[in-house]
C-alpha atoms as a PDB file:
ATOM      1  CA  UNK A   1      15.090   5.358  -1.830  1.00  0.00           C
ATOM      2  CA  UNK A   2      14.199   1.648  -2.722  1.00  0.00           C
ATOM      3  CA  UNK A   3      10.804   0.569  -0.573  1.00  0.00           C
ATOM      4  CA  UNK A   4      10.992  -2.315   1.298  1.00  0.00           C
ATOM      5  CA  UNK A   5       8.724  -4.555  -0.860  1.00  0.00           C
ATOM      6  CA  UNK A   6       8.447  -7.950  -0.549  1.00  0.00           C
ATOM      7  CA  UNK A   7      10.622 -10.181  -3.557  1.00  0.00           C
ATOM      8  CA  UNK A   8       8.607 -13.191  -5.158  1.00  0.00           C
ATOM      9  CA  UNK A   9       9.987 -16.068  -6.889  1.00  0.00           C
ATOM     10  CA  UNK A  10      10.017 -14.974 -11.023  1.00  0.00           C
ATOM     11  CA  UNK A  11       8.808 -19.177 -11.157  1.00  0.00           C
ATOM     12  CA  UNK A  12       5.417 -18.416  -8.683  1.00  0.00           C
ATOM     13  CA  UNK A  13       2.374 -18.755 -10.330  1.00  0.00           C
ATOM     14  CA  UNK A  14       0.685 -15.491 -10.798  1.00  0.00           C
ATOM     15  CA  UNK A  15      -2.316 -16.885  -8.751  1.00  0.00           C
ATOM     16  CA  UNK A  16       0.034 -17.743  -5.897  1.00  0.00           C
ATOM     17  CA  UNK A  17      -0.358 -16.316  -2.527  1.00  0.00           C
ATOM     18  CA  UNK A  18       3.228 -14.631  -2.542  1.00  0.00           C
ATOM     19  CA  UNK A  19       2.892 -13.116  -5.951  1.00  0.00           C
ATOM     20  CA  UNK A  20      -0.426 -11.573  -4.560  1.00  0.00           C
ATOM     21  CA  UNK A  21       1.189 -10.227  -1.551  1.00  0.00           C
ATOM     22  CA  UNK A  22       3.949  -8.962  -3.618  1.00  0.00           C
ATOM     23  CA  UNK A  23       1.530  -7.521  -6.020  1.00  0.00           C
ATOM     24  CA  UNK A  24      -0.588  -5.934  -3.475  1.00  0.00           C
ATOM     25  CA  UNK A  25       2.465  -4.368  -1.726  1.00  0.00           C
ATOM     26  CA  UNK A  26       3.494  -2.481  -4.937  1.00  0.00           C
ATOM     27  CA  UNK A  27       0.225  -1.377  -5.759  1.00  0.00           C
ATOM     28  CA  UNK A  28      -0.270   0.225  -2.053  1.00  0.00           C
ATOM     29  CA  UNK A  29       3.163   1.753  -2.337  1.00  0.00           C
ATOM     30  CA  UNK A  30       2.034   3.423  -5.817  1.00  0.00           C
ATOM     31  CA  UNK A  31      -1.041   4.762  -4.701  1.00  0.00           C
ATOM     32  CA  UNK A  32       0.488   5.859  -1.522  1.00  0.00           C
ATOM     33  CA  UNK A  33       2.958   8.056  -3.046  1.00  0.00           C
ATOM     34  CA  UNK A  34       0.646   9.105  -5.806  1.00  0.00           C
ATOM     35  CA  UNK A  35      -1.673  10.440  -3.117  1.00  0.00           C
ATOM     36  CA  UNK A  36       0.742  12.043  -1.149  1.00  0.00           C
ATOM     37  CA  UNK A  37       2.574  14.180  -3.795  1.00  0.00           C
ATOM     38  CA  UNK A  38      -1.019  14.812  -5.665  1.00  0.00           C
ATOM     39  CA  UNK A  39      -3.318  15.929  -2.387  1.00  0.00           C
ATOM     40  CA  UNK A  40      -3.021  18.527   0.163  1.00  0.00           C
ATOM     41  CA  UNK A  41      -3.827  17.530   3.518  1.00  0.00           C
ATOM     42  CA  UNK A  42      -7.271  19.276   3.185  1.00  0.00           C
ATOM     43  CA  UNK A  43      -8.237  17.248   0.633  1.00  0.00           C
ATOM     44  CA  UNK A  44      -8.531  14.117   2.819  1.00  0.00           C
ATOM     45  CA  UNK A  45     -12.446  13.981   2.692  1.00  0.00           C
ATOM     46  CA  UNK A  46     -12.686  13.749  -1.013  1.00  0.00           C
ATOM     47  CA  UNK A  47     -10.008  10.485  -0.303  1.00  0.00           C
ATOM     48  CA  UNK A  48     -11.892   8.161   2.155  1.00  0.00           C
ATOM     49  CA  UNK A  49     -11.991   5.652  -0.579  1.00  0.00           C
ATOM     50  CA  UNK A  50      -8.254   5.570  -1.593  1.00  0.00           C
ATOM     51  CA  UNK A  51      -7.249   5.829   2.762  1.00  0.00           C
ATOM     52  CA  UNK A  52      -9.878   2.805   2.429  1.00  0.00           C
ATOM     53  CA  UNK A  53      -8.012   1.022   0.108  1.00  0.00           C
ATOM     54  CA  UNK A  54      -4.426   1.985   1.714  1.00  0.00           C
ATOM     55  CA  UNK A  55      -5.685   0.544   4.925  1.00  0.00           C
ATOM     56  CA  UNK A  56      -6.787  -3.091   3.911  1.00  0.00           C
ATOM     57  CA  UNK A  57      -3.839  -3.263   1.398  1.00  0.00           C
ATOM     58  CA  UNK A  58      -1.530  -2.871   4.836  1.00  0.00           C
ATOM     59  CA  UNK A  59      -3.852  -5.008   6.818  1.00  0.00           C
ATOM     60  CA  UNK A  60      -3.654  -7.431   4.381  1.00  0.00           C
ATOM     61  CA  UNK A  61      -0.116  -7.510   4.208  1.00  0.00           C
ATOM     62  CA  UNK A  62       0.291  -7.506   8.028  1.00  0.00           C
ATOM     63  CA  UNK A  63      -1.872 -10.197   8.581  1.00  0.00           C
ATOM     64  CA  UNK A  64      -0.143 -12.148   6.132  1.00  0.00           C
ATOM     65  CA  UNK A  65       3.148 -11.787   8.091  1.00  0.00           C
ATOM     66  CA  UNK A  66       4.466  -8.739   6.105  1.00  0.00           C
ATOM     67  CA  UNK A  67       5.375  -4.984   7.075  1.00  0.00           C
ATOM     68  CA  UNK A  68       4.006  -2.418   4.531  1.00  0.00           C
ATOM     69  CA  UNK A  69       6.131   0.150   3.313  1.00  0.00           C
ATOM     70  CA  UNK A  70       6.403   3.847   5.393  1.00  0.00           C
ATOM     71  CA  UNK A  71       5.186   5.585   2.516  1.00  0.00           C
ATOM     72  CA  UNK A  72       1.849   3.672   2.807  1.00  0.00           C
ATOM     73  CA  UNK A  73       1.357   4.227   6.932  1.00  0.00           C
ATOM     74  CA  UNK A  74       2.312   8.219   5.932  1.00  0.00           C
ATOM     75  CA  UNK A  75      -0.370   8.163   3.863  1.00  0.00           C
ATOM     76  CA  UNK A  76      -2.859   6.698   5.833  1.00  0.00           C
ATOM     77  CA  UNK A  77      -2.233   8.900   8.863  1.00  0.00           C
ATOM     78  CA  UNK A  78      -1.989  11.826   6.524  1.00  0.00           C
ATOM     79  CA  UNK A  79      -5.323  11.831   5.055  1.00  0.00           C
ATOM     80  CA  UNK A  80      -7.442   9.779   7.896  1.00  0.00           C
ATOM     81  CA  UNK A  81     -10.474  11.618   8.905  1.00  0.00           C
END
């Protein structure tokens, strides 16, 4: 199953605001599957830094007009405290 990341221009300037977002989508998507196939659900205390991350990546992304991916808002509900 392909995630629905956001596409970026190859010509963007890696300092560019889309690039970021696209950058910061992948990234969450990563981690979010890395932590779900890695961690039981009982090891959500030892995550609170990781969920942490997860949950400004996505609020990031939403505020800047984009969805993040379901693997990332599984995660975060998975392991929140």
């Amino acid at each position: 199953m392909k995630p629905n990341l956001p596409e970026f221009s190859k010509d963007a300037p890696l300092n560019s605001p889309e690039h970021m977002l696209a950058t910061i989508s992948v990234l969450a998507y990563h981690l979010a599957i890395e932590l779900d196939m890695n961690y039981e659900d009982e090891d959500s205390p030892r995550l609170t830094e990781e969920v942490a991350a997860l949950e400004m990546a996505a609020a990031t992304l939403f505020i800047s007009g984009l969805l993040p991916s379901k693997v990332v808002h599984h995660s975060i509900e998975r392991f929140m405290d």
